[in-house]
N, C-alpha and C. Protein backbone atom coordinates (compact mmCIF):
# COMPACT_ATOMS: atom_id res chain seq x y z
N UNK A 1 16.25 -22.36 -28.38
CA UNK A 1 15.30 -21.33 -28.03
C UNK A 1 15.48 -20.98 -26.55
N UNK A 2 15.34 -19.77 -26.23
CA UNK A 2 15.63 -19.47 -24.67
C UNK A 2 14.37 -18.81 -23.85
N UNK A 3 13.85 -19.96 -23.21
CA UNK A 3 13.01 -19.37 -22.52
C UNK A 3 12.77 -18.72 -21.22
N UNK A 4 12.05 -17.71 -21.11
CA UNK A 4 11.70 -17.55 -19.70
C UNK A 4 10.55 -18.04 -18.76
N UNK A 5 10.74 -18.78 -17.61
CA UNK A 5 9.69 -19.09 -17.65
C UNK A 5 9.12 -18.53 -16.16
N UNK A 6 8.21 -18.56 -15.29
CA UNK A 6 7.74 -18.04 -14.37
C UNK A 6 6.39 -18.18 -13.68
N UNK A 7 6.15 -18.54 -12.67
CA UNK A 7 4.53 -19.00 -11.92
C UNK A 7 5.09 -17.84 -10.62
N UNK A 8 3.88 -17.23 -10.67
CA UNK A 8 3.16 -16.49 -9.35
C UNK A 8 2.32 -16.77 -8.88
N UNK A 9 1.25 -18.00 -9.11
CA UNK A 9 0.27 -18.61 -8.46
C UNK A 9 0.12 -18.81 -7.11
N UNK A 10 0.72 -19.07 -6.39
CA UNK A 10 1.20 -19.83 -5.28
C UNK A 10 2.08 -19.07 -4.84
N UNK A 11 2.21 -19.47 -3.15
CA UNK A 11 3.03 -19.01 -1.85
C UNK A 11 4.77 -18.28 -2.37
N UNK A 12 4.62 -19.29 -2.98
CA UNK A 12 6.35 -19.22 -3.58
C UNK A 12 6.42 -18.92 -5.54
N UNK A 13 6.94 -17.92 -6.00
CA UNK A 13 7.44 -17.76 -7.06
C UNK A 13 8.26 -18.25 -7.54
N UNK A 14 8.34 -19.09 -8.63
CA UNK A 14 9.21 -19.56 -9.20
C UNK A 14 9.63 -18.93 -10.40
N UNK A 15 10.93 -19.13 -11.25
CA UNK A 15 11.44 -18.54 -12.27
C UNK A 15 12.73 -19.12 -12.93
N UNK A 16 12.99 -19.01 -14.41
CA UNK A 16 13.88 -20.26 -14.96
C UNK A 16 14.03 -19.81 -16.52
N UNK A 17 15.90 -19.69 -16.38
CA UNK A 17 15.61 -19.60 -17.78
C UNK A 17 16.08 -20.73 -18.54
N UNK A 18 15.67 -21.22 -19.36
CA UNK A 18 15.69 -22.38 -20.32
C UNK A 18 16.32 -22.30 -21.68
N UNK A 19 17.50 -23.06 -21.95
CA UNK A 19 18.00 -23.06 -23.14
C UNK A 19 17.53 -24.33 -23.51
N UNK A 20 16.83 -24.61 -24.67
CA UNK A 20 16.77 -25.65 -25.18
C UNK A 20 16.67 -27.14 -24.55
N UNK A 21 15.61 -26.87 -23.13
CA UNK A 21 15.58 -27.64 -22.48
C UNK A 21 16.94 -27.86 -21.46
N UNK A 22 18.02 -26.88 -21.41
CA UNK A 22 18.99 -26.80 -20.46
C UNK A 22 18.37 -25.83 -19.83
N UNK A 23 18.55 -25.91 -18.29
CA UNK A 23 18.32 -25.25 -17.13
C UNK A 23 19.22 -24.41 -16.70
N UNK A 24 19.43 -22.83 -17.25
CA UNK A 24 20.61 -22.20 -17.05
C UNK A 24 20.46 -21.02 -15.49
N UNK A 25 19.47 -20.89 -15.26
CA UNK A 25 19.10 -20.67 -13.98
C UNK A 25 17.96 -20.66 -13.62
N UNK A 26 17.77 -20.55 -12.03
CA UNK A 26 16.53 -20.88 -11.48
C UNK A 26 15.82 -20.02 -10.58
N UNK A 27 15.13 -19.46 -10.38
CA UNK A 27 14.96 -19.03 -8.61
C UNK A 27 13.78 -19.32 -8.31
N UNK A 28 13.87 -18.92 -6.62
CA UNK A 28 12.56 -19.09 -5.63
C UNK A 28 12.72 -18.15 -4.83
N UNK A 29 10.80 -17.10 -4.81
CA UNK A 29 11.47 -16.03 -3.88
C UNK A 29 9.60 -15.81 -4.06
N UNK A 30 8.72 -14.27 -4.18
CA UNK A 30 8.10 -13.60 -3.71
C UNK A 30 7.66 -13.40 -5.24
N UNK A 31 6.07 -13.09 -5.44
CA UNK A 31 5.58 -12.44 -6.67
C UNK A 31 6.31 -10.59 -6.68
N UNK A 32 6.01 -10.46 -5.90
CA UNK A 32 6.65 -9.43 -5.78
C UNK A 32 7.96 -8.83 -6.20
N UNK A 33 9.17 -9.91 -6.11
CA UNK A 33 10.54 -9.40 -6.76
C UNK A 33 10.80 -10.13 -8.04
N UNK A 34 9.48 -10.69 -8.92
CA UNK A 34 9.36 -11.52 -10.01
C UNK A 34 10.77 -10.13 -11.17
N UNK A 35 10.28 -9.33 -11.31
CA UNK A 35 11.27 -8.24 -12.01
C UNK A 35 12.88 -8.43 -11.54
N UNK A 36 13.01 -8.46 -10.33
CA UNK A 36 14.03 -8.99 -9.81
C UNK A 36 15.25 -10.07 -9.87
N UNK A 37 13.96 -10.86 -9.71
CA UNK A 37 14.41 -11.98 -10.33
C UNK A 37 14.33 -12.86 -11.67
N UNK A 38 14.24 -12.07 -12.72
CA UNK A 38 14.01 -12.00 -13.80
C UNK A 38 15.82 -11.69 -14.13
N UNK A 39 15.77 -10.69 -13.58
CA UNK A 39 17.13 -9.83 -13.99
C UNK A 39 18.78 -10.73 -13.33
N UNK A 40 18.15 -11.32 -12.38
CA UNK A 40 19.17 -12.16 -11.67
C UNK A 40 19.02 -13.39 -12.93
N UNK A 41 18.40 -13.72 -13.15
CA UNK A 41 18.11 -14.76 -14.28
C UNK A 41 19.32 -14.76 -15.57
N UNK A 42 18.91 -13.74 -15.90
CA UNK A 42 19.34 -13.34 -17.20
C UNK A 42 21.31 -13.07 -16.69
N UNK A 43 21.00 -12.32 -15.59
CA UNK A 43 22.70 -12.01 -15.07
C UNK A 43 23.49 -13.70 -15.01
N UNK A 44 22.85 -14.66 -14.50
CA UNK A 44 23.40 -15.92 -14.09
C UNK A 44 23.65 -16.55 -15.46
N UNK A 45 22.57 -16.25 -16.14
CA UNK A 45 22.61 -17.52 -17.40
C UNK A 45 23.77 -16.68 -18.90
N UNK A 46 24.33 -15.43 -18.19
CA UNK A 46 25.18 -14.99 -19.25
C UNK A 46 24.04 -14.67 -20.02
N UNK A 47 23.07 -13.92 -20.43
CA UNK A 47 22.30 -13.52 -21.22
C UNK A 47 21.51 -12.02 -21.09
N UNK A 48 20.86 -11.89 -21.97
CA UNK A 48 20.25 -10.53 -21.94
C UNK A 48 19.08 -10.26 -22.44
N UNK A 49 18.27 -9.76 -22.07
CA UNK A 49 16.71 -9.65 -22.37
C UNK A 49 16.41 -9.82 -23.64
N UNK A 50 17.48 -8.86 -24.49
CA UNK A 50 16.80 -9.01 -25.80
C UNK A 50 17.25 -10.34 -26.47
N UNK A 51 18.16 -11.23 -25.87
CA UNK A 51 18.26 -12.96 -26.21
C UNK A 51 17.02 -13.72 -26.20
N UNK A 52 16.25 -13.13 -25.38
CA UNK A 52 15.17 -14.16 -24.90
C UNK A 52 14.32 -14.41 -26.68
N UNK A 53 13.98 -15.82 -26.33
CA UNK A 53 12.55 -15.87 -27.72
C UNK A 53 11.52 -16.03 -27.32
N UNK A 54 11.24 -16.64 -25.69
CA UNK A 54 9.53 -16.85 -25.65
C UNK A 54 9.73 -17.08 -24.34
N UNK A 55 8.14 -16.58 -23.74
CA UNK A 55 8.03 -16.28 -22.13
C UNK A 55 7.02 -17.96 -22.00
N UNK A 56 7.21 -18.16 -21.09
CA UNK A 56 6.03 -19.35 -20.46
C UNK A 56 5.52 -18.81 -19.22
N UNK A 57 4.38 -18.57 -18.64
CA UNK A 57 3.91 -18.13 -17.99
C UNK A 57 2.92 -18.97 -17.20
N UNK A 58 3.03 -19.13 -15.67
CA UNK A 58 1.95 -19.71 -15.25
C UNK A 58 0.75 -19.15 -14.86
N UNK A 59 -0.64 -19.98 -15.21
CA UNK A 59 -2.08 -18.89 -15.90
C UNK A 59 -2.74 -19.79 -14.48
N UNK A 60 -2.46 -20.59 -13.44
CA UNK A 60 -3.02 -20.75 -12.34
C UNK A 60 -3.68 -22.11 -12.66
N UNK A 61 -4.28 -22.49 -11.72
CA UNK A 61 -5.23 -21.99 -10.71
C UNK A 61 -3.88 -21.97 -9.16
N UNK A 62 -4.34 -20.70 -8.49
CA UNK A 62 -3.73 -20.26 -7.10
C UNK A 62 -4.19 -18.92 -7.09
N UNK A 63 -3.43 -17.87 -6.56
CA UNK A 63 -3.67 -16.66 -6.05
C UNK A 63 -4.56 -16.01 -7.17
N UNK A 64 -5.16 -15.47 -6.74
CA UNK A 64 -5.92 -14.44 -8.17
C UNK A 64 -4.60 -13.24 -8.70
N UNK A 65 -4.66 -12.03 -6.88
CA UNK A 65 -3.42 -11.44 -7.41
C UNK A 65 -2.47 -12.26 -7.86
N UNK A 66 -1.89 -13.08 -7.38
CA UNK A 66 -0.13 -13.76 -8.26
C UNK A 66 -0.75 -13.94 -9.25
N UNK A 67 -1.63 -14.71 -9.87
CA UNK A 67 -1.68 -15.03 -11.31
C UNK A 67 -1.88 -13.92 -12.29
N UNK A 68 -2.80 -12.87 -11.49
CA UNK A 68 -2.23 -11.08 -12.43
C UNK A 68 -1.03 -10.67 -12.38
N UNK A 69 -0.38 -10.77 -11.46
CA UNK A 69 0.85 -10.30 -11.27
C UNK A 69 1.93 -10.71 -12.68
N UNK A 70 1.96 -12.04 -12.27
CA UNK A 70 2.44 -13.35 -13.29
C UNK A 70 2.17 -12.52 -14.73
N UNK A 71 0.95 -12.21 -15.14
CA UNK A 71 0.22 -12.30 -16.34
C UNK A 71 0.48 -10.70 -16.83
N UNK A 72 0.36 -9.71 -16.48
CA UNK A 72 1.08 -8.58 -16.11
C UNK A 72 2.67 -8.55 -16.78
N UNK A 73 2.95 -9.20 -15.93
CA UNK A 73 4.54 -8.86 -16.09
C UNK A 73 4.88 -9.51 -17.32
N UNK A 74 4.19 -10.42 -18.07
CA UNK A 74 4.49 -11.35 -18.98
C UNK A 74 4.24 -10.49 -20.46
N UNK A 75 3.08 -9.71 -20.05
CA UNK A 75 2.45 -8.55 -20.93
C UNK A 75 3.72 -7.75 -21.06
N UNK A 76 3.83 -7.03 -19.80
CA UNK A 76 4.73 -6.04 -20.60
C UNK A 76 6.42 -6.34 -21.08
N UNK A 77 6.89 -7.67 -20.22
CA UNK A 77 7.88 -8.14 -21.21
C UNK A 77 8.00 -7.99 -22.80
N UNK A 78 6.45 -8.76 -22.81
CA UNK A 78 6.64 -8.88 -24.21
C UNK A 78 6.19 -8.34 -25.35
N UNK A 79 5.20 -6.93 -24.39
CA UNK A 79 5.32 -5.69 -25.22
C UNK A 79 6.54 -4.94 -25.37
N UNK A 80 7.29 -4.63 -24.32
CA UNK A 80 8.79 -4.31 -24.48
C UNK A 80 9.96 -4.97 -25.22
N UNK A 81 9.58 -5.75 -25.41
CA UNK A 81 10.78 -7.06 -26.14
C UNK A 81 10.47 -7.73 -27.31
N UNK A 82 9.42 -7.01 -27.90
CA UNK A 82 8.49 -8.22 -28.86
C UNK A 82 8.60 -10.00 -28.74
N UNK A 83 8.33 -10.46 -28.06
CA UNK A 83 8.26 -11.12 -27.27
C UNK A 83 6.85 -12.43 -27.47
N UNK A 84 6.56 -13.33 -27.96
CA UNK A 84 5.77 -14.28 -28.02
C UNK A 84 5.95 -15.61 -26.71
N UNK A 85 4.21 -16.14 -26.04
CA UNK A 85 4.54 -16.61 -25.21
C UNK A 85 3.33 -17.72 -25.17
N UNK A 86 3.46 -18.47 -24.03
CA UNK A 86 2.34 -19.19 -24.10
C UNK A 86 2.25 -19.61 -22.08
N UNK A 87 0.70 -20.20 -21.88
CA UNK A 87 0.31 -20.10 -20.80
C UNK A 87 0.56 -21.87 -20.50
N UNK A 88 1.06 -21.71 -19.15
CA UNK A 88 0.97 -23.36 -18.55
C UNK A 88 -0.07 -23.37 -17.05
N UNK A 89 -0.68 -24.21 -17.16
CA UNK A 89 -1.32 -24.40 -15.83
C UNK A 89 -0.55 -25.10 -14.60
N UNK A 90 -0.59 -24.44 -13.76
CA UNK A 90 0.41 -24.27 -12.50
C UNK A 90 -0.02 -25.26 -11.76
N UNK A 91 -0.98 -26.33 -11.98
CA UNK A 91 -1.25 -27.90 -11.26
C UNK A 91 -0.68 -28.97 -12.65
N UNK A 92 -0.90 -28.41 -13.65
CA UNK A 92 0.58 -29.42 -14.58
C UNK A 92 1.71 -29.53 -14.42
N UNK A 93 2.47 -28.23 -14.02
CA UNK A 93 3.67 -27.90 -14.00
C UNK A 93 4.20 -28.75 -12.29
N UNK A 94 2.96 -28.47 -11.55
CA UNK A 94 3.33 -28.97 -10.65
C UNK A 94 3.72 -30.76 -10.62
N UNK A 95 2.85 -31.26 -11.32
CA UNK A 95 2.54 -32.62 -11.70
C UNK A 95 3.57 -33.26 -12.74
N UNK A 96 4.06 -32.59 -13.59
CA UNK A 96 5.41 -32.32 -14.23
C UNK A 96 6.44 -32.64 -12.82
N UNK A 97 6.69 -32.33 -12.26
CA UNK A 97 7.75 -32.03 -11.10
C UNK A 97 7.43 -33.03 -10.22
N UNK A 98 6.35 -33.73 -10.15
CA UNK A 98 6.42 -35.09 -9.22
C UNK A 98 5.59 -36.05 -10.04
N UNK A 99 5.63 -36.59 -11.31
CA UNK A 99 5.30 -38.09 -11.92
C UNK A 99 4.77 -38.76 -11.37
N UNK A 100 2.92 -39.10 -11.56
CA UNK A 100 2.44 -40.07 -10.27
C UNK A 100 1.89 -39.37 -9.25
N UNK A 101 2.45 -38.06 -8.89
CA UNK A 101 2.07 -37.74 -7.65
C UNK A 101 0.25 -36.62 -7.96
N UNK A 102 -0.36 -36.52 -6.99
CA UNK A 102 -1.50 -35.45 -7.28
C UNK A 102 -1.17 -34.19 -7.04
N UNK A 103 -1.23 -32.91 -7.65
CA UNK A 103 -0.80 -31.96 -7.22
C UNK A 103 -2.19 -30.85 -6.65
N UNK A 104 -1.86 -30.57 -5.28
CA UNK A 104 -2.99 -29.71 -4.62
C UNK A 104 -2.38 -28.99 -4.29
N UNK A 105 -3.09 -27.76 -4.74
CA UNK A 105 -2.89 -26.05 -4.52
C UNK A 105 -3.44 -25.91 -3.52
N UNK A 106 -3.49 -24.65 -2.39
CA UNK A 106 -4.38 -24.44 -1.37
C UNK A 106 -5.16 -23.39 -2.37
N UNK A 107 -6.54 -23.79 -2.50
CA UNK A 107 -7.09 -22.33 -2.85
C UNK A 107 -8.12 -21.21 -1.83
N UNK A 108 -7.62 -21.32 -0.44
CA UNK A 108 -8.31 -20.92 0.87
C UNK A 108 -9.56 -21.03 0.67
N UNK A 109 -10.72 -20.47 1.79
CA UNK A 109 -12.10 -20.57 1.15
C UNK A 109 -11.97 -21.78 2.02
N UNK A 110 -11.28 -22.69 2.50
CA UNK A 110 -11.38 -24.37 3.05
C UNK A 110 -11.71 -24.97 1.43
N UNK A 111 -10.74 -24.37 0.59
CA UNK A 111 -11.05 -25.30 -0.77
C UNK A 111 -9.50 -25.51 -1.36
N UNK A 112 -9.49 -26.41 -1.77
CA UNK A 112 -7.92 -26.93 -3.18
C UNK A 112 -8.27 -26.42 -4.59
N UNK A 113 -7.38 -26.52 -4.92
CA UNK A 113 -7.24 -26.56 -6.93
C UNK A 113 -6.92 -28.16 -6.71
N UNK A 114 -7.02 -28.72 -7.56
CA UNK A 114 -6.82 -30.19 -7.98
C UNK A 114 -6.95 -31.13 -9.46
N UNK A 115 -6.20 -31.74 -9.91
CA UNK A 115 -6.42 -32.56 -10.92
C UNK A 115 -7.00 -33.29 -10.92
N UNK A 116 -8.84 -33.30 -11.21
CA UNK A 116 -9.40 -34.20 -10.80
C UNK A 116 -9.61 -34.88 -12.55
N UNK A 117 -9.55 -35.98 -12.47
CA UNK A 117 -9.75 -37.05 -14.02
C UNK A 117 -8.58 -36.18 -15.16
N UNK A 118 -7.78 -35.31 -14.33
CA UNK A 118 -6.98 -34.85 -15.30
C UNK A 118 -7.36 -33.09 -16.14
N UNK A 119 -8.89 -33.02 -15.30
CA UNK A 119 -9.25 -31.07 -15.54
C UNK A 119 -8.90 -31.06 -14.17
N UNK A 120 -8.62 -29.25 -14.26
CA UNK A 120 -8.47 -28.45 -13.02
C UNK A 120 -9.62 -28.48 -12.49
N UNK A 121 -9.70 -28.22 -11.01
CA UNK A 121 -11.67 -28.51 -10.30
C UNK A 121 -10.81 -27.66 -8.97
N UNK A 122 -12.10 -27.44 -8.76
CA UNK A 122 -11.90 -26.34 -7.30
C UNK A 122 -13.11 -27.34 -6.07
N UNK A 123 -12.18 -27.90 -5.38
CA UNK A 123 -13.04 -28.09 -4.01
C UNK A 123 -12.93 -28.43 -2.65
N UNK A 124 -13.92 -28.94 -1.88
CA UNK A 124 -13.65 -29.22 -0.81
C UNK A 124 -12.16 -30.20 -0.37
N UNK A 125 -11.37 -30.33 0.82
CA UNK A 125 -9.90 -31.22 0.39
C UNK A 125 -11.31 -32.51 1.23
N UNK A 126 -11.81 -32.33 1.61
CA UNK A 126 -12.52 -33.58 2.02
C UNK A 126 -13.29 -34.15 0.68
N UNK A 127 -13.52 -33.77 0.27
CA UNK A 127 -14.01 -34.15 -1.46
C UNK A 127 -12.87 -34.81 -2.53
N UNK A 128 -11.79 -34.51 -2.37
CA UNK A 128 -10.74 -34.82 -3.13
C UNK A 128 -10.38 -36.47 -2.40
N UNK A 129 -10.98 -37.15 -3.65
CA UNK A 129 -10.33 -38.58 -3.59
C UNK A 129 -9.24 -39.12 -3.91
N UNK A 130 -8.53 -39.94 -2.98
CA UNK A 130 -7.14 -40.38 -3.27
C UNK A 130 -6.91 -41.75 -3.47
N UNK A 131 -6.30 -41.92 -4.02
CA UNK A 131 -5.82 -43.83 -3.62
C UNK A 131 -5.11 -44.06 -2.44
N UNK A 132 -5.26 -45.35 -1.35
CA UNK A 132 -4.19 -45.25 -0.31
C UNK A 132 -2.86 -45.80 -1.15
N UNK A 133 -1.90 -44.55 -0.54
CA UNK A 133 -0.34 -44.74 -0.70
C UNK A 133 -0.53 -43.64 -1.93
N UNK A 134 -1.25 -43.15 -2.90
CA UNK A 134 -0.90 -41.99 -3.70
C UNK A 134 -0.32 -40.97 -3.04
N UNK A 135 0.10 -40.00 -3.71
CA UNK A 135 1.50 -39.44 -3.43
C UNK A 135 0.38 -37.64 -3.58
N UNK A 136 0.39 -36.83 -2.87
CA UNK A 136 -0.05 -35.59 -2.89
C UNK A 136 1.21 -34.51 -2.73
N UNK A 137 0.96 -33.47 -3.99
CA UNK A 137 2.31 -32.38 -3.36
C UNK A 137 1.59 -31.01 -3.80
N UNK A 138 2.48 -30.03 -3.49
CA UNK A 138 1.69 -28.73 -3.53
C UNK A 138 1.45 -27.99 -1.98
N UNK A 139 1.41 -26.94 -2.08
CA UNK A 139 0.73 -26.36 -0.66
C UNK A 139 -0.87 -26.76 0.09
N UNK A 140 -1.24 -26.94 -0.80
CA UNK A 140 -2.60 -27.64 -0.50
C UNK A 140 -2.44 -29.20 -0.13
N UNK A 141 -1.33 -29.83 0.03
CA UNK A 141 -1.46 -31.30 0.28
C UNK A 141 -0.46 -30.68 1.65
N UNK A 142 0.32 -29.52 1.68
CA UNK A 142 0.94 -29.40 3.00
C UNK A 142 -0.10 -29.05 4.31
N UNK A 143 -0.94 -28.17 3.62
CA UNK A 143 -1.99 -27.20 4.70
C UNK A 143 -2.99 -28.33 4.73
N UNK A 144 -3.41 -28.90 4.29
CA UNK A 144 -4.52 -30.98 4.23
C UNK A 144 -3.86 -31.71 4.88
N UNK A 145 -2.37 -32.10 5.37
CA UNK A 145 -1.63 -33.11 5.35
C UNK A 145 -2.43 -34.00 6.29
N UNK A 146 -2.99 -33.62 7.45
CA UNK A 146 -3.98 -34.74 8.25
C UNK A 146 -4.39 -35.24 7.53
N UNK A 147 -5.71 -34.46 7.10
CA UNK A 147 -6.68 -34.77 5.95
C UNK A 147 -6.44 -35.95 5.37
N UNK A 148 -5.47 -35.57 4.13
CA UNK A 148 -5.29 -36.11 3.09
C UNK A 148 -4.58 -37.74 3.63
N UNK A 149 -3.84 -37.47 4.64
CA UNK A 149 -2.98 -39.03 5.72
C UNK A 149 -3.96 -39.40 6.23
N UNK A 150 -4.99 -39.12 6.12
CA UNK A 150 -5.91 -39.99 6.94
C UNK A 150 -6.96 -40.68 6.14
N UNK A 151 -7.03 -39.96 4.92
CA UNK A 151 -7.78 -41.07 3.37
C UNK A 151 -6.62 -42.00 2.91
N UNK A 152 -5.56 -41.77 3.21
CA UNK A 152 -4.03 -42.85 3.19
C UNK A 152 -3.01 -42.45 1.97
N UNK A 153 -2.98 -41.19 1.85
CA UNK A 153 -2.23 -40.21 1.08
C UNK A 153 -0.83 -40.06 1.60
N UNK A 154 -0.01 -40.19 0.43
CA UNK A 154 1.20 -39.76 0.94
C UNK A 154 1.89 -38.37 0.76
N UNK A 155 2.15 -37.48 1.86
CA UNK A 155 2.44 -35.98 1.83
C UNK A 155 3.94 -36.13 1.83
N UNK A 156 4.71 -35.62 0.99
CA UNK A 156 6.27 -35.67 1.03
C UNK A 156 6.89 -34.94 2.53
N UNK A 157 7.50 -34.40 3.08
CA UNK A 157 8.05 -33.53 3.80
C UNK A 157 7.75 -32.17 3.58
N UNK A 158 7.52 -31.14 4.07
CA UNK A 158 6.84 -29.91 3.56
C UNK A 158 8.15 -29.11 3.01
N UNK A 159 9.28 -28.88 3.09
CA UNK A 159 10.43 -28.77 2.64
C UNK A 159 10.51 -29.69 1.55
N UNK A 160 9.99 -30.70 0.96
CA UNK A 160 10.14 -31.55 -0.15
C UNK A 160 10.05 -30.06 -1.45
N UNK A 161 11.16 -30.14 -2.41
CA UNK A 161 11.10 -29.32 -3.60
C UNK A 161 9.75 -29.74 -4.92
N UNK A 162 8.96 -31.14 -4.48
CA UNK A 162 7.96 -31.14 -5.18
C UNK A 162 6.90 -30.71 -5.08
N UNK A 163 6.96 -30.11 -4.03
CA UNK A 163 5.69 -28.93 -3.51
C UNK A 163 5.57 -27.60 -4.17
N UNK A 164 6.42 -27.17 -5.03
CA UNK A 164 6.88 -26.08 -5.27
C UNK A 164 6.69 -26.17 -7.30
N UNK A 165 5.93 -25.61 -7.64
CA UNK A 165 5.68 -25.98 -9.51
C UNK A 165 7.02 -25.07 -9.67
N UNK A 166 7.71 -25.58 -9.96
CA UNK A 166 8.84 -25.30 -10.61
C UNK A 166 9.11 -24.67 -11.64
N UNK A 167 9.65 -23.51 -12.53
CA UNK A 167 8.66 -23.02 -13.48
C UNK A 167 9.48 -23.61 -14.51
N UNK A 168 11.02 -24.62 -14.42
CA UNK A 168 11.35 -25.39 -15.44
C UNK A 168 10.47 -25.99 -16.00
N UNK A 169 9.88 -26.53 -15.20
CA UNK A 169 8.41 -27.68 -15.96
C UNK A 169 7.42 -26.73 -16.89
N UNK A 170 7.47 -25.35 -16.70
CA UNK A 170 6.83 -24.92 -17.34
C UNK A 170 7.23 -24.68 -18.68
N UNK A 171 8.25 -24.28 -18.80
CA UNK A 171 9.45 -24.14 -20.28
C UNK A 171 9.08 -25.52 -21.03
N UNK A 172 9.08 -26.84 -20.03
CA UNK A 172 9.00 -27.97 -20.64
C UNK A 172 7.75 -28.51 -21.06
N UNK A 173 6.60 -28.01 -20.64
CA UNK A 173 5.13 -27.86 -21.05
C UNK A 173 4.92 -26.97 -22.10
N UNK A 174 5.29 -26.22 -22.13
CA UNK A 174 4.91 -24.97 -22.95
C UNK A 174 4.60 -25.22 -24.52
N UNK A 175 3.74 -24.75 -24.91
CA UNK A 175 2.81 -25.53 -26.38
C UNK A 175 3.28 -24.49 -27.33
N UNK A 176 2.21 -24.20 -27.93
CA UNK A 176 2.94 -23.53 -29.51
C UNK A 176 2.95 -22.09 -28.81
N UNK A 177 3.82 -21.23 -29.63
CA UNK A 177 3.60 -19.58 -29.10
C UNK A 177 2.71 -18.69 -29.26
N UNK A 178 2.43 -17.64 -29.13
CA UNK A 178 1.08 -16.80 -29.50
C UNK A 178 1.48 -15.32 -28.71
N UNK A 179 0.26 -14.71 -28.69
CA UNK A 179 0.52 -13.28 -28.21
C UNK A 179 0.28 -13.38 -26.93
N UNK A 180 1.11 -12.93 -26.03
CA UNK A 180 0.89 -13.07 -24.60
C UNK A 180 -0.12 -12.42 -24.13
N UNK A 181 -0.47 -11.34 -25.15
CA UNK A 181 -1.90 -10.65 -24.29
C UNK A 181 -3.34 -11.47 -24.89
N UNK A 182 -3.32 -12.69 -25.53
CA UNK A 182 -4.29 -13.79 -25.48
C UNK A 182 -4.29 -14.37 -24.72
N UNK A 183 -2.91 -14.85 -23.58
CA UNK A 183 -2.97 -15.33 -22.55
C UNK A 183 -4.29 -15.22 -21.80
N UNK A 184 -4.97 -15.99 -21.06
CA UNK A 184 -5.79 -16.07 -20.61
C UNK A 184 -5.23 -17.01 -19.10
N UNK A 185 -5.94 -16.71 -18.04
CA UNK A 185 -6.03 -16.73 -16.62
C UNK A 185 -6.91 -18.42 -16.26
N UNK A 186 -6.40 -19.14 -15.12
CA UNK A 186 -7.22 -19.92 -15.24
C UNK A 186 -7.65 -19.93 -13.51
N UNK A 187 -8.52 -19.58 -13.42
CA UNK A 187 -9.05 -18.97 -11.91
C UNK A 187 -10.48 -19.94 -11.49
N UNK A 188 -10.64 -20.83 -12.19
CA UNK A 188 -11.92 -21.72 -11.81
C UNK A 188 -13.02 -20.98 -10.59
N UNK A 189 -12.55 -20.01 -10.24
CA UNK A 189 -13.72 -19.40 -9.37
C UNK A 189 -13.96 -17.93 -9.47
N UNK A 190 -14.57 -16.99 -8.68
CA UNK A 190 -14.68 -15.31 -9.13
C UNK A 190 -13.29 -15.13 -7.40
N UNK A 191 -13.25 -13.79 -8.43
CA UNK A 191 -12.50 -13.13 -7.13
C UNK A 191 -13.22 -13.03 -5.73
N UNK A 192 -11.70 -13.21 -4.45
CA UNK A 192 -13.00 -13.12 -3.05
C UNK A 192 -13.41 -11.00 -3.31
N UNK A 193 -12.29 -10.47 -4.21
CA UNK A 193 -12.84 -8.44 -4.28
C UNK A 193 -13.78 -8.89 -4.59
N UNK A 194 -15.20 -8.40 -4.66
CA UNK A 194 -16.54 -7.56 -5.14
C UNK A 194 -16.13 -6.38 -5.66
N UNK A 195 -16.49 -6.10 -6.92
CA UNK A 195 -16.82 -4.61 -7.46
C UNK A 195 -18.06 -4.16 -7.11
N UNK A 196 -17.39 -2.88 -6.36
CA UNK A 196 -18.58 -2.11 -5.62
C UNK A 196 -19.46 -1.08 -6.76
N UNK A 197 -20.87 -1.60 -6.17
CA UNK A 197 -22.02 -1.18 -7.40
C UNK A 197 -22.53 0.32 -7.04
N UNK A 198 -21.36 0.93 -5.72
CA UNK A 198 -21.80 2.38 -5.99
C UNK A 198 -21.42 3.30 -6.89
């Protein structure tokens, strides 16, 4: 089965296409050139859009825009391609990619995304309990790194590639298929827009 897979959540975009659990290409770049790099995807791995069988998509928690963006583009793939897909949460995928380790998103606000008992939770990084010597990755354990080193957390190098949800892990998460426009968003909070009530 050849998947595509892709997270816009977060600082950095990831993207990957997946044969059967082979990793035939990868990238890291901008929500923004996600189309882009979609197409570089498909050019590297010797393949072609209409090869693909199923999108994996990361449904957040991180950016509100990236995770529309993400969710968006996943839509019209797979209205254009008939196309079946399914949603991964972008603190699994991350957690996938470092075994053991906690994965923290920055979700600004002075708040994280976090795996707390194993649900997604939105909060304070002074609220987020660690074990001393547990292992924290993600942008939110880079932008905490005092923080979190000073409850006795271990922050990899900020250049460490386990900071980064990888969207292989997502291909490798990815549950049964469905219609991508059931996809659903996982945003644990409201947008910082207001819809204006004039």
């Amino acid at each position: 089965m050849l998947t595509l897979a892709f997270d816009t959540a977060t600082n950095v975009a990831t993207s990957a296409l997946v044969d059967d659990g082979e990793v035939l290409a990868e990238r890291s770049s901008r929500a923004v050139t996600l189309l882009e790099d979609v197409d570089a995807l498909l050019r590297q791995g010797g393949a072609h859009a209409r090869d693909l069988d199923a999108l994996a998509v990361g449904i957040g928690p991180g950016s509100f825009t990236g995770v529309r963006i993400g969710l968006a583009t996943a839509r019209g793939l797979a209205l254009a391609l008939d196309l079946r897909g399914t949603g991964v949460s972008t603190l699994d995928a991350l957690a996938a990619g470092a075994p053991g380790a906690t994965p923290v998103v920055d979700a600004r606000r002075n708040e994280v995304f976090a795996l707390v008992h194993g649900a997604a939770a939105v909060l304070a990084p002074a609220d987020l309990h660690v074990e001393p010597g547990e292992t924290c990755v993600g942008d939110g354990a880079i932008r905490y790194r005092a923080l979190l080193e000073a409850k006795g957390a271990v922050v990899p190098p900020d250049d460490d590639e386990r900071h980064q949800p990888r969207a292989r892990f997502h291909a490798q998460l990815a549950g049964a298929l469905g219609p991508v426009d059931s996809i659903e968003p996982l945003y644990l909070r409201d947008p910082d827009a207001k819809k204006s009530t004039r």
